[in-house]
Protein backbone atom coordinates (compact mmCIF):
# COMPACT_ATOMS: atom_id res chain seq x y z
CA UNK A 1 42.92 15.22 -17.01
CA UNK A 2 39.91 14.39 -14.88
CA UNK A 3 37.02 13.02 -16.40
CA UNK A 4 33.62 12.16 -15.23
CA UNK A 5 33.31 9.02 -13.50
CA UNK A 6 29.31 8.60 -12.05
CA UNK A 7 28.22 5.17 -13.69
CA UNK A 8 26.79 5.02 -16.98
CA UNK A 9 24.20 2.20 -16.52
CA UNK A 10 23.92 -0.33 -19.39
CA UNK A 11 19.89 -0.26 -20.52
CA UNK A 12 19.60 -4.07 -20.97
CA UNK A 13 20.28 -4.68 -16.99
CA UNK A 14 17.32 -2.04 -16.55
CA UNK A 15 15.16 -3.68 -18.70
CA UNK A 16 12.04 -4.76 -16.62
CA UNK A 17 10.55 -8.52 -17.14
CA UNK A 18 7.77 -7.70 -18.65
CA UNK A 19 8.71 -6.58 -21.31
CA UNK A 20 8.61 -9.21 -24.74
CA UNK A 21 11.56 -7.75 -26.26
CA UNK A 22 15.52 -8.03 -24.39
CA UNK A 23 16.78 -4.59 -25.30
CA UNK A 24 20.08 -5.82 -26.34
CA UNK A 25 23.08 -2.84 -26.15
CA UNK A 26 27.27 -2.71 -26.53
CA UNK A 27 28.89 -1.51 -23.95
CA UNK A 28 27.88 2.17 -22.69
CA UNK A 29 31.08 3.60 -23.20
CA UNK A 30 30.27 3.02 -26.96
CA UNK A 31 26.64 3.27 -27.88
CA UNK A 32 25.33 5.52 -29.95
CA UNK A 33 21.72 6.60 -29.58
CA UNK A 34 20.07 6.24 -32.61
CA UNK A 35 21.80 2.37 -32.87
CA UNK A 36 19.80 1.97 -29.98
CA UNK A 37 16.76 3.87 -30.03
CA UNK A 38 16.52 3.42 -33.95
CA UNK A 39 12.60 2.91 -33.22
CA UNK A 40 10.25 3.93 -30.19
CA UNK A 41 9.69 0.05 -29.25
CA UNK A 42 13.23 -0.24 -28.38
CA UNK A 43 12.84 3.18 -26.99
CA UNK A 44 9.99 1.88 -24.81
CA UNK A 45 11.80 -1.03 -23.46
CA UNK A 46 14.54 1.88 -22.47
CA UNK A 47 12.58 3.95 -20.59
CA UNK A 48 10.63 0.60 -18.82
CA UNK A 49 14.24 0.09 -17.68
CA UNK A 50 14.46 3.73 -16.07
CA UNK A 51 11.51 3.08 -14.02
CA UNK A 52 13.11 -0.46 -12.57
CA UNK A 53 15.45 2.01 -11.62
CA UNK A 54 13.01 3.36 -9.21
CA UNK A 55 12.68 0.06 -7.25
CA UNK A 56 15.87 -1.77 -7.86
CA UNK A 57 18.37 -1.96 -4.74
CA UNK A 58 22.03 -1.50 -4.59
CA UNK A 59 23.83 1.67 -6.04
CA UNK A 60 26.83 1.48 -4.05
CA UNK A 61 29.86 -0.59 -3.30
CA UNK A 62 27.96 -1.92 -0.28
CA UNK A 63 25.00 -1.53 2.07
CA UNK A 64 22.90 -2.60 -0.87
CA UNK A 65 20.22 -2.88 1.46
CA UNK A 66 19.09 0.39 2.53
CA UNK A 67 19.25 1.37 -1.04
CA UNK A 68 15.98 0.11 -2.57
CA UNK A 69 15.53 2.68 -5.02
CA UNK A 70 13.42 5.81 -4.54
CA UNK A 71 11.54 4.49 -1.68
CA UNK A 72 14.61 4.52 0.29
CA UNK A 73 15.61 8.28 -0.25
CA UNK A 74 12.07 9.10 0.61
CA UNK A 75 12.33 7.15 3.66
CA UNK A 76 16.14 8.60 4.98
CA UNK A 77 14.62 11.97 4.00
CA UNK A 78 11.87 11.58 6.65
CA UNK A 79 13.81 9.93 9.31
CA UNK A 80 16.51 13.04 9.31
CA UNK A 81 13.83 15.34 10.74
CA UNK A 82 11.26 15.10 13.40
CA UNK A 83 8.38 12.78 13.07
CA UNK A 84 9.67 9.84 12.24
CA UNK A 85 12.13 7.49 14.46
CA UNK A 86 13.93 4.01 14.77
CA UNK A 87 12.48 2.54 18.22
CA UNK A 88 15.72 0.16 18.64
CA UNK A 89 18.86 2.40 18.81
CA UNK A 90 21.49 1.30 16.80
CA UNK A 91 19.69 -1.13 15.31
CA UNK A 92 18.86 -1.50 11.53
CA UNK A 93 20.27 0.26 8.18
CA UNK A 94 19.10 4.12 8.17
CA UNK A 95 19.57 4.51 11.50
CA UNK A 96 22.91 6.74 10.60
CA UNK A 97 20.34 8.97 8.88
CA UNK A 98 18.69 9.45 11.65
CA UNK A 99 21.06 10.28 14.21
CA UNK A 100 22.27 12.59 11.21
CA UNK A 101 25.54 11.07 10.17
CA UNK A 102 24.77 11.85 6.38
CA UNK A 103 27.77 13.69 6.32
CA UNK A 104 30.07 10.43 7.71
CA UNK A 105 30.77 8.87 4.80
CA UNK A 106 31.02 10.63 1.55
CA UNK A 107 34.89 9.67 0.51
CA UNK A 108 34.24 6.32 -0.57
CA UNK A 109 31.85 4.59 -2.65
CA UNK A 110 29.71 2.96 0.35
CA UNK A 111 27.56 5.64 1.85
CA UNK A 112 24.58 8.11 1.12
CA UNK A 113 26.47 11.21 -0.85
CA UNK A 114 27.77 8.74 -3.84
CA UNK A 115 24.74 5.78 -3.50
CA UNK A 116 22.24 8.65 -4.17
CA UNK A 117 24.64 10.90 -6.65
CA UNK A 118 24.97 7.43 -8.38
CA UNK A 119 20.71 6.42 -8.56
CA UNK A 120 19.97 9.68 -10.18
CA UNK A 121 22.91 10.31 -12.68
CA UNK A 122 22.83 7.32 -13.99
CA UNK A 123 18.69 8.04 -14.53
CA UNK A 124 19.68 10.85 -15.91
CA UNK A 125 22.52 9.60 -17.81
CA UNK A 126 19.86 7.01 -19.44
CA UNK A 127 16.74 9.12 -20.05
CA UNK A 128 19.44 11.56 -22.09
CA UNK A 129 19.56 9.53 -24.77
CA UNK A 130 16.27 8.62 -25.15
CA UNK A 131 16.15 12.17 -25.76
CA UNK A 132 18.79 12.57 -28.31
CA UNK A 133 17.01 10.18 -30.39
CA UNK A 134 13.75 12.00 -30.63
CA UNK A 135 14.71 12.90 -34.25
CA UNK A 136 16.32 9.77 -36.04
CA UNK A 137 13.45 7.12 -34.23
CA UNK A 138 11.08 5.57 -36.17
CA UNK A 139 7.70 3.62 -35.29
CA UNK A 140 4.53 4.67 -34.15
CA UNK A 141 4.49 8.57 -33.76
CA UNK A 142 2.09 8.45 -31.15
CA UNK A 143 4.43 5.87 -28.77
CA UNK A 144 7.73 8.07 -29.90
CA UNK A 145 5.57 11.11 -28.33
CA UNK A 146 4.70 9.50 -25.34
CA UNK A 147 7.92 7.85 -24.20
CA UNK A 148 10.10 11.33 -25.31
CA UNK A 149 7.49 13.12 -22.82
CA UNK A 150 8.08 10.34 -20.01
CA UNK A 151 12.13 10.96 -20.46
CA UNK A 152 12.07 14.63 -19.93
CA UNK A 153 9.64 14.12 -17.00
CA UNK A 154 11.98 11.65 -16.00
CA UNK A 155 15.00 14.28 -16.14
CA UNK A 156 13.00 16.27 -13.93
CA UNK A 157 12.56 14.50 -11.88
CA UNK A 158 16.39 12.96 -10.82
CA UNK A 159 17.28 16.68 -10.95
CA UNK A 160 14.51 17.83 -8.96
CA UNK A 161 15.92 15.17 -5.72
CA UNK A 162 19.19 16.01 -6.93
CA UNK A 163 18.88 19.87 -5.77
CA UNK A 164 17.00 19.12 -3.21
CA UNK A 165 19.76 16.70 -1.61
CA UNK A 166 22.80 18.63 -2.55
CA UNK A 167 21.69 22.13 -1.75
CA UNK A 168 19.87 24.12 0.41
CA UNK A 169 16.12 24.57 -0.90
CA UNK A 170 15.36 27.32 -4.10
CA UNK A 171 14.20 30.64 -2.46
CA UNK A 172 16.68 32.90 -1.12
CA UNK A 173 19.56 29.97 -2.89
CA UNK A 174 18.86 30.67 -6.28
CA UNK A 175 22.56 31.74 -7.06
CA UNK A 176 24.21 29.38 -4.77
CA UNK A 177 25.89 26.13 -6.60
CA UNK A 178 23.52 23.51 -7.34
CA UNK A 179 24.77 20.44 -9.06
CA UNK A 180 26.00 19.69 -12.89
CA UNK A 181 23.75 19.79 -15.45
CA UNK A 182 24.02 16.67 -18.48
CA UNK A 183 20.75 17.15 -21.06
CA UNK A 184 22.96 15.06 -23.94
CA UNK A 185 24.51 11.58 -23.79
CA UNK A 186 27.31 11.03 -21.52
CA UNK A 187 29.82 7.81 -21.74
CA UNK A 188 32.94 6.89 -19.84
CA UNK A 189 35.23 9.43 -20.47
CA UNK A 190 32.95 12.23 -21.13
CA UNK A 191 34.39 16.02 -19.05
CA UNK A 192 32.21 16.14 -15.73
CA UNK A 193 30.29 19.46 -16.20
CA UNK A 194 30.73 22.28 -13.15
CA UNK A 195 28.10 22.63 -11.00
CA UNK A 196 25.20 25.20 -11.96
CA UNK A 197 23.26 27.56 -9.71
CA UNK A 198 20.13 26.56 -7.90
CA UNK A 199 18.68 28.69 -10.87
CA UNK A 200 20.03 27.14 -13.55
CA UNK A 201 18.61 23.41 -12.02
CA UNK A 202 15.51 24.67 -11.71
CA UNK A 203 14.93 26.80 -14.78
CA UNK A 204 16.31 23.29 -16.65
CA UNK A 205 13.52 21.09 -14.59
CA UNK A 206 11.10 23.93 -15.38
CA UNK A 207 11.75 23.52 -19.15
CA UNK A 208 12.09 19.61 -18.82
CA UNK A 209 8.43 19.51 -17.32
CA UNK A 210 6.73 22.29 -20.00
CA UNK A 211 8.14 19.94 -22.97
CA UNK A 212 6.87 16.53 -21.42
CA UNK A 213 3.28 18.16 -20.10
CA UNK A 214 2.74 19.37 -23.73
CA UNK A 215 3.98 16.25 -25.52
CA UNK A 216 2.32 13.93 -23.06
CA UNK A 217 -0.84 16.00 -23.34
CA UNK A 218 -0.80 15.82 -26.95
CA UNK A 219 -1.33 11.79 -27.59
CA UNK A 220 -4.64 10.56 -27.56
CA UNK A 221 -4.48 8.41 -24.24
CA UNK A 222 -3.30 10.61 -21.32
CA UNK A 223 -3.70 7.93 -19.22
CA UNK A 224 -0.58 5.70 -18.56
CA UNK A 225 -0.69 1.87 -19.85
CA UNK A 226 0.46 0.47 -16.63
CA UNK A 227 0.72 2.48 -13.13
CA UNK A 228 5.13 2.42 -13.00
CA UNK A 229 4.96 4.90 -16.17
CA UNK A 230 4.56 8.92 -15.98
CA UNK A 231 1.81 10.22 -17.81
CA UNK A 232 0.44 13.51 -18.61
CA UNK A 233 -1.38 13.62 -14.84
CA UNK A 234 1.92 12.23 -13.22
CA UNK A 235 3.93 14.81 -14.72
CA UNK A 236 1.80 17.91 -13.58
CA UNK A 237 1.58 15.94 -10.15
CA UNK A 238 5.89 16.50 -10.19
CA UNK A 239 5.45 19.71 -11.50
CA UNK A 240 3.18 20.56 -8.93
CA UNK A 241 5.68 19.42 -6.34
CA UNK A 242 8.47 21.75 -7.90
CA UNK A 243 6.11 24.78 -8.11
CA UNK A 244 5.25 24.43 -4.44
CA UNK A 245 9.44 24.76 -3.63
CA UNK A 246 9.95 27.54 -5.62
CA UNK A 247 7.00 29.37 -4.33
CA UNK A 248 5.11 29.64 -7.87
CA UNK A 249 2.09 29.15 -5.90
CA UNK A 250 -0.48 29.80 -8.78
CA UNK A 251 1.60 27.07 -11.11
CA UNK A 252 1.34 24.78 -8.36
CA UNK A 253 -2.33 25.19 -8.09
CA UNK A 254 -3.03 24.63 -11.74
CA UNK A 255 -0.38 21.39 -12.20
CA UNK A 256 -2.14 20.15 -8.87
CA UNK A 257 -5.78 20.51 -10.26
CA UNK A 258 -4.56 18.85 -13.78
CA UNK A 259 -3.38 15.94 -12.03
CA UNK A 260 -6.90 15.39 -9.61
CA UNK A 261 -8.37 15.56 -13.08
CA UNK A 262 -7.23 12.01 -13.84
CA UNK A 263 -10.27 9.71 -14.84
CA UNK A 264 -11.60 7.69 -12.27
CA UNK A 265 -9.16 9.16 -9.29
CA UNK A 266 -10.06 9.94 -6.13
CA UNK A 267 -9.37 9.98 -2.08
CA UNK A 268 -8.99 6.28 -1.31
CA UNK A 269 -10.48 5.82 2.53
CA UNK A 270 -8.45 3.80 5.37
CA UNK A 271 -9.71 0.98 4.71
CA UNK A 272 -8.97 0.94 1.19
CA UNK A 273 -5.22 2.03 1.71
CA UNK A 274 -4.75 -0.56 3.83
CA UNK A 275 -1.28 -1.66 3.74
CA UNK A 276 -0.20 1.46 1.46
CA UNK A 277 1.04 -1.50 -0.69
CA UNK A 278 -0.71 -1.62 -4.16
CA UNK A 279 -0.50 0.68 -7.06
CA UNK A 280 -4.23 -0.77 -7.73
CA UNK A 281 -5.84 1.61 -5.14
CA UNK A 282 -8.10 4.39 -6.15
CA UNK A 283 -5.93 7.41 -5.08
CA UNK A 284 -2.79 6.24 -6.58
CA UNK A 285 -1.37 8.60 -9.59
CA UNK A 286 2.12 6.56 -10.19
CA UNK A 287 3.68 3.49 -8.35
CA UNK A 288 5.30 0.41 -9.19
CA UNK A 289 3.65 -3.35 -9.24
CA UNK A 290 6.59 -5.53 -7.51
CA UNK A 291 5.89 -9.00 -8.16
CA UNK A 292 7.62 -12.19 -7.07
CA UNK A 293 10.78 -12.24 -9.20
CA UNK A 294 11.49 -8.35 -9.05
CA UNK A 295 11.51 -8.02 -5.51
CA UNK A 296 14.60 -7.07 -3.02
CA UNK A 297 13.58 -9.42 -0.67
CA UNK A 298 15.00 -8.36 3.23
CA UNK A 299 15.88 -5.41 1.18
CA UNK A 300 12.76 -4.08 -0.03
CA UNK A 301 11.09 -0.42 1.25
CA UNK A 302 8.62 -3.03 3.24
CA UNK A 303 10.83 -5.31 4.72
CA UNK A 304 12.53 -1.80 6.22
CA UNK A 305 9.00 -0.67 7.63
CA UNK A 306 7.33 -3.96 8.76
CA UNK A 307 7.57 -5.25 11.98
CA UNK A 308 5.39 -7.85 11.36
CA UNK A 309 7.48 -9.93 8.65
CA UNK A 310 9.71 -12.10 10.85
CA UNK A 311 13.12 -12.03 10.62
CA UNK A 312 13.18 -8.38 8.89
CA UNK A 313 14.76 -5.59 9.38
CA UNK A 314 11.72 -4.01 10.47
CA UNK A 315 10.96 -6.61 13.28
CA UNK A 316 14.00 -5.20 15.02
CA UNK A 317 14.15 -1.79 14.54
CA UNK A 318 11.01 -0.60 14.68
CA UNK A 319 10.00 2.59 12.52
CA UNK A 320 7.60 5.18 14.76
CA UNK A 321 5.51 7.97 14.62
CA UNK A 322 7.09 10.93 16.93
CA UNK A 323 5.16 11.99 20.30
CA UNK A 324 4.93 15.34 18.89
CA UNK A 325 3.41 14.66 15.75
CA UNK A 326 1.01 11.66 17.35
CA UNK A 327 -0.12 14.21 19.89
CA UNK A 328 -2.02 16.39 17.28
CA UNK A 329 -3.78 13.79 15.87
CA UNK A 330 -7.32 14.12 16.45
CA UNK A 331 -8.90 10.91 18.44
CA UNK A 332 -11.43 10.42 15.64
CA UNK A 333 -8.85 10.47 13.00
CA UNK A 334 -9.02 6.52 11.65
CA UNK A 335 -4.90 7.49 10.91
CA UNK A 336 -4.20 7.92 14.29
CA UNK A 337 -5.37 3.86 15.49
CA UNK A 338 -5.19 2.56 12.15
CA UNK A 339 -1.44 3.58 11.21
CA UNK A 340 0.04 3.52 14.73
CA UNK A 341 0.13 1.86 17.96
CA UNK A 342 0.12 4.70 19.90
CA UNK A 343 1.34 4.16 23.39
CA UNK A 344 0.82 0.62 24.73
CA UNK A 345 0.44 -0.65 28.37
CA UNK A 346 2.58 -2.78 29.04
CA UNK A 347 4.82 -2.29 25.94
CA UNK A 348 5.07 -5.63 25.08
CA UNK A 349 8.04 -5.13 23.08
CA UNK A 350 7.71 -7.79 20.27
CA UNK A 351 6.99 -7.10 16.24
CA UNK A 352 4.87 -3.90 15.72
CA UNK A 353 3.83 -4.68 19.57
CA UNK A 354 5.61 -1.46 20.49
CA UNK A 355 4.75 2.12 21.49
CA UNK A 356 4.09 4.44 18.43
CA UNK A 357 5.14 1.69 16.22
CA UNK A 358 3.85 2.03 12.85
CA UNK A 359 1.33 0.03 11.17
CA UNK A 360 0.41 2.05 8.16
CA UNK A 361 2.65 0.18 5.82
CA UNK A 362 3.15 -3.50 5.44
CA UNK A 363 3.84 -6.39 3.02
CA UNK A 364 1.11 -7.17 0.79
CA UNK A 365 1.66 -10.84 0.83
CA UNK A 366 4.41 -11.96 3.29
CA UNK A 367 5.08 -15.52 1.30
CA UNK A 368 6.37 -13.42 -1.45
CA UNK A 369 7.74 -10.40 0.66
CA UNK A 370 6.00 -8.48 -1.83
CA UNK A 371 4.34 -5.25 -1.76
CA UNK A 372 3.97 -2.26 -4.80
CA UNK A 373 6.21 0.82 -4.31
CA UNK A 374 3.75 3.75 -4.71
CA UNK A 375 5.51 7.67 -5.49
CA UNK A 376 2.68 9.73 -5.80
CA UNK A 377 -1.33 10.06 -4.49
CA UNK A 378 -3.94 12.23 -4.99
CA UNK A 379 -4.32 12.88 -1.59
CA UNK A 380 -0.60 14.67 -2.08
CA UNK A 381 -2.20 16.62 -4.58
CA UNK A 382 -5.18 17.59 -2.43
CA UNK A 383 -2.24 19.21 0.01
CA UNK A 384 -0.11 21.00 -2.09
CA UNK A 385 -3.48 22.71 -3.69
CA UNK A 386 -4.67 23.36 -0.56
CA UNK A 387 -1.01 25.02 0.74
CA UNK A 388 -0.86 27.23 -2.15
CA UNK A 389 -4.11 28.22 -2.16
CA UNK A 390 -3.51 29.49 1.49
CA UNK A 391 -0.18 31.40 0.39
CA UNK A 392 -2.35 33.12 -1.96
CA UNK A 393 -4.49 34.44 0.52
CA UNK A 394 -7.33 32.55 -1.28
CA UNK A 395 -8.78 30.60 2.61
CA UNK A 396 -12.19 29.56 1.37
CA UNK A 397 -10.58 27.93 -1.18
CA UNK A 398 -7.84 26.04 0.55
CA UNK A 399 -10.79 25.02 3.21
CA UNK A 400 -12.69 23.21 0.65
CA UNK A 401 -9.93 21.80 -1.22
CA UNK A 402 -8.65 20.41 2.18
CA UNK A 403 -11.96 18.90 3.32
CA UNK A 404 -11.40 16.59 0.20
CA UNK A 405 -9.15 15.00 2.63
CA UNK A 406 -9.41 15.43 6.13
CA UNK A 407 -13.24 14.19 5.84
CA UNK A 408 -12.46 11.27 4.28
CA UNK A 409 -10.08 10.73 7.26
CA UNK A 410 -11.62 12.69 10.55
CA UNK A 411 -15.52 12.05 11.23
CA UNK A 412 -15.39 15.48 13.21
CA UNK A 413 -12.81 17.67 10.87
CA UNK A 414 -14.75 20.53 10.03
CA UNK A 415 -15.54 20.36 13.71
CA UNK A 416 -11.61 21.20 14.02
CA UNK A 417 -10.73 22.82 10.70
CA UNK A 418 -13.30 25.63 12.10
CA UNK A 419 -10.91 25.87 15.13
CA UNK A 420 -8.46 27.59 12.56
CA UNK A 421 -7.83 31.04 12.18
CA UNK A 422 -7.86 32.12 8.74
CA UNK A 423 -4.00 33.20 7.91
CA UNK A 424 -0.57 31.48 5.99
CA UNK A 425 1.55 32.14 9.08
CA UNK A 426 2.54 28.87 10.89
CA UNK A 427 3.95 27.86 13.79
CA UNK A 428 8.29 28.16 13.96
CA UNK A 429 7.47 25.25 17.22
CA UNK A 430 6.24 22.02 14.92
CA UNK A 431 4.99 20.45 17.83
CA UNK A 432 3.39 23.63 19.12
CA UNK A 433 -0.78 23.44 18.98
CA UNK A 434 -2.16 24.16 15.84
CA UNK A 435 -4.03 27.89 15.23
CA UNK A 436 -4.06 28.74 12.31
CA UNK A 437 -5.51 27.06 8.84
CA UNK A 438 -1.79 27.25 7.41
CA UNK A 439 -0.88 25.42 10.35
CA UNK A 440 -3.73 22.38 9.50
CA UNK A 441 -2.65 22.36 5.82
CA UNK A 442 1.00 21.46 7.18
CA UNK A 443 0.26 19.18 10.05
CA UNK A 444 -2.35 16.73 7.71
CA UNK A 445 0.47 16.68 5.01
CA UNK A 446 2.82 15.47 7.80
CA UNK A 447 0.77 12.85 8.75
CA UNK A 448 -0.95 11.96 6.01
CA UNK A 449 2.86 11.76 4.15
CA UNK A 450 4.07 10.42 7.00
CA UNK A 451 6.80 7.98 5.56
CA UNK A 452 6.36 8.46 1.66
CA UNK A 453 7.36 11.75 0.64
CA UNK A 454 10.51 12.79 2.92
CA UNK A 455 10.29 15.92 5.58
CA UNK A 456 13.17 16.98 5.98
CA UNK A 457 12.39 18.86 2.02
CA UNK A 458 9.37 20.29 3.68
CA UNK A 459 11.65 21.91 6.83
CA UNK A 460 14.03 22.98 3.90
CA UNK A 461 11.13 24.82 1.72
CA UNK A 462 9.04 26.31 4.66
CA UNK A 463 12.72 27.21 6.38
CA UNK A 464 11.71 25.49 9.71
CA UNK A 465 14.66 23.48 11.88
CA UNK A 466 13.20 21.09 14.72
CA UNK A 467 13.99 19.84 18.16
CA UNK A 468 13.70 16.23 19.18
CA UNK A 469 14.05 17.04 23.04
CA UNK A 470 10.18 18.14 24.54
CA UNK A 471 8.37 16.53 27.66
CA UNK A 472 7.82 13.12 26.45
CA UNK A 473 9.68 12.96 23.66
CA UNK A 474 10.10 9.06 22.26
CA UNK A 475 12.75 9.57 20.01
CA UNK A 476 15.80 7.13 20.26
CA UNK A 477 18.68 9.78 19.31
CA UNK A 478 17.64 13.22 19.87
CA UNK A 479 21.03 14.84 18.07
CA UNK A 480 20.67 17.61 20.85
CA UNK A 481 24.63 19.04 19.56
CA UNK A 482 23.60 18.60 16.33
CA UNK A 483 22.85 21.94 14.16
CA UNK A 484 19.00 21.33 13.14
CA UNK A 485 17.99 24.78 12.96
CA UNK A 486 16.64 25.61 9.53
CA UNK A 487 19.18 25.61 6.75
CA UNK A 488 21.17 23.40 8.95
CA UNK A 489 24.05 22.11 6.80
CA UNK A 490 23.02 18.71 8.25
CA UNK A 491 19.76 18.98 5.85
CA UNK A 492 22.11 18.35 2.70
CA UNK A 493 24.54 15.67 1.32
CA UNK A 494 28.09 16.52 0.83
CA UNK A 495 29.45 15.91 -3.24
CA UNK A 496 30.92 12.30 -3.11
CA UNK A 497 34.50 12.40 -2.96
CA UNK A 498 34.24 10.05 -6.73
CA UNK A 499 33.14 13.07 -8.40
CA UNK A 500 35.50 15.33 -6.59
CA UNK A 501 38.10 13.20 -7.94
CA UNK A 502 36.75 12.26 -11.50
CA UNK A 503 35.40 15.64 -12.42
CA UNK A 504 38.14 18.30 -13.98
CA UNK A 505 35.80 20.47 -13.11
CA UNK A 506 35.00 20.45 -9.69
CA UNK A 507 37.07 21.03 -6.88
CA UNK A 508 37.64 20.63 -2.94
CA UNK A 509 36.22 23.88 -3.02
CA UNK A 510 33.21 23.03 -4.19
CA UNK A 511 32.08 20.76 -1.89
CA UNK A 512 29.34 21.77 0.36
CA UNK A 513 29.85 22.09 3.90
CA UNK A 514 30.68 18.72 6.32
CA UNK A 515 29.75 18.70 9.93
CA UNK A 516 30.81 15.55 11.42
């Protein structure tokens, strides 16, 4: 009989260093939640653990390096589409992302389909029974409340990447297979569950998100303690995301405005962004502080993007901002010199010293190699409200939601934004010129995201495919006999071949289609 075999992390190796108490477990194969969670202090130094998650490299049997945690699904996600590039070719982990060779290695226990399967079942497998033990904890109510909010946000969230990575996007695939669904305690051994619709994700994620926005809303400090935990804003901020891909525009209006209501958020300028590298920043809803001890070193999200920290990854293959996309910037924009290079004469060819190279994240303090992961920003916010405001047909309103940000970037943008036609049609070409105001909503969220969010999920939701051949066109690999038309079976992950194999319950024929 095949059983499930994904693995079952052990909470005390997630357990972050600043937390006073050692969280100490048995094996996972043989806990039982309440014996762990018998009060919500041990419960809190559980789910601290699930956000080290987010930052903490490795998750397969090798290539630890291009596996820093969230940031680095964020970052394959945007270099398998169109704006984003690796100047060097061949050089560097992720570079098989981008020439779109997510579907090379999914047998073993080395490449993308099981690393990422691994990162979010195991978050999953963790924040499940936190959740069983919502009725035997003891301790302060009010800390119970808030960290049983944080673990169904946190379910939500895996799941949410989860569909997005192993299935085409929600509307028009609601009944196609999505992935299994675990909401109680899992240990070696347990039978692998089959995998559920589209539908049946979502609809869980949906619920997940209603029970942690209520409970979360419900203790007297909405605010988070410390930036790496989801609080009531960060949770609408992920609902607001998941709204937006289902098309539940309205929803994703509402969850957006909740979580711009913050206290004391707001747009953060250029200049204040700087290196996109602390959680400390005005605009930031949820990031991670990375200090000396906790970070991955050559193998950090920063030592990927900088070409300025010698001897990194980053230094040789160079991350860069597509022609296409760098072309529509406005010349006023302070993104357009501030976070790239923009084409250099003569291309000297040496650390960030290269055409379209970017600039717009970097190492916070390069003795260290340290710089703060950060997952969500109002500015984000700012977009999807805007974008779903224009769905609605509601245009004056997504023009004054979107001035929140493109005037504290453009010194002429309502010179521009006026340029725009009033209509939610955009252009199938996504290097075409912009016309209408659809078509600004999506171009500032490209650039403004431009690294931290992942657009290739944006080509999936808005069902747009690309091209990376066009008259002067930078990109290294332009994967011209490569299917990138929209719902390209190159936008998704294959099952890893582990759960194939370990799960009674899924078969060969389950696994989603592999172009090689």
């Amino acid at each position: 009989m095949k059983k499930i075999i994904y693995a079952i992390a052990l909470f005390a190796a997630f357990s972050v260093s600043s937390c006073t108490d050692e969280l100490n477990t048995v094996p996972s194969d043989k806990v039982s939640g309440p014996t762990i969670f018998k009060d919500a202090t041990s419960a809190e130094t559980a789910i601290n653990g699930v956000y080290r998650m987010l930052y903490v490299m490795g998750w397969s049997s090798s290539w630890a390096h291009e596996n820093c945690g969230q940031t680095a699904i964020n970052l394959l996600a945007d270099l398998m589409a169109e704006d984003h590039l690796m100047q060097d070719q061949g050089s560097g982990w992720f570079y098989e992302d981008y020439r779109l060779n997510v579907h090379g290695d999914f047998s073993g226990k080395s490449g993308r389909s099981y690393s990422i399967w691994n990162f979010y079942y195991t978050m999953i497998c963790n924040v499940n029974y936190i959740i069983a033990s919502e009725s035997a904890m003891a301790g302060d109510p009010e800390l119970k409340q808030s960290i049983i909010g944080q673990a169904y946000a946190m379910r939500a969230f895996a799941y949410s990447y989860l569909i997005q990575l192993y299935q085409q996007t929600y509307v028009g695939h609601e009944t196609y297979p999505g992935v299994p669904l675990y909401t109680e305690p899992t240990v070696a051994g347990s039978v692998g569950k089959p995998r559920g619709t589209v539908q049946q994700v979502y609809d869980l994620i949906n619920a997940d998100l209603g029970k942690s926005i209520t409970l979360l809303g419900g203790v007297k400090n909405k605010v988070h303690k410390h930036a790496s935990q989801v609080d009531y804003y960060v949770a609408n901020g992920i609902k607001a995301r998941v709204s937006l891909v289902q098309g539940h525009y309205q929803d994703a209006i509402d969850a957006a405005k909740e979580a711009l209501g913050r206290p004391d958020l707001k747009v953060a300028t250029v200049k204040e962004l700087g290196g996109n590298n602390s959680v400390k920043v005005s605009d930031v809803l949820w990031g991670v502080e990375i200090i000396k001890d906790q970070t991955s070193g050559v193998g950090s999200f920063f030592a990927h993007m900088d070409a300025d920290v010698p001897g990194s990854y980053g230094s040789k293959a160079r991350q860069c901002i597509s022609y296409g996309l760098y072309n529509l910037i406005s010349d006023t924009d302070e993104r357009k010199s501030s976070w790239f290079r923009g084409k250099l004469t003569p291309d000297i060819g040496l650390n960030s010293n290269v055409s379209y190279c970017q600039t717009k994240f970097k190492m916070a303090d390069y003795s260290t190699r340290t710089g703060d992961y950060i997952f969500m920003r109002a500015e984000e916010m700012i977009l999807i409200k805007a974008e779903a405001e224009c769905k609605l047909d509601k245009y004056p309103e997504a023009r004054t939601t979107l001035k929140l940000l493109g005037n504290a970037r453009d010194s002429k943008f309502e010179d521009r934004l006026a340029l725009r036609t009033d209509a939610k049609t955009f252009n199938s070409d996504t290097n075409a010129p912009l016309q209408t105001l659809m078509d600004e909503i999506l171009f500032q969220r490209r650039l403004e995201l431009w690294g931290e969010f992942g657009r290739i999920f944006d080509l999936q939701r808005l069902g747009l495919g690309y091209s990376r051949v066009y008259d002067k066109s930078n990109h290294t690999e332009k994967v011209s006999t490569k299917p990138t038309t929209a719902a390209s079976p190159l936008f998704i992950l294959p099952l890893p071949q582990s759960e194939i194999d370990g799960n009674e319950n899924i078969t060969d024929k389950d696994q989603n289609p592999i172009v090689r």
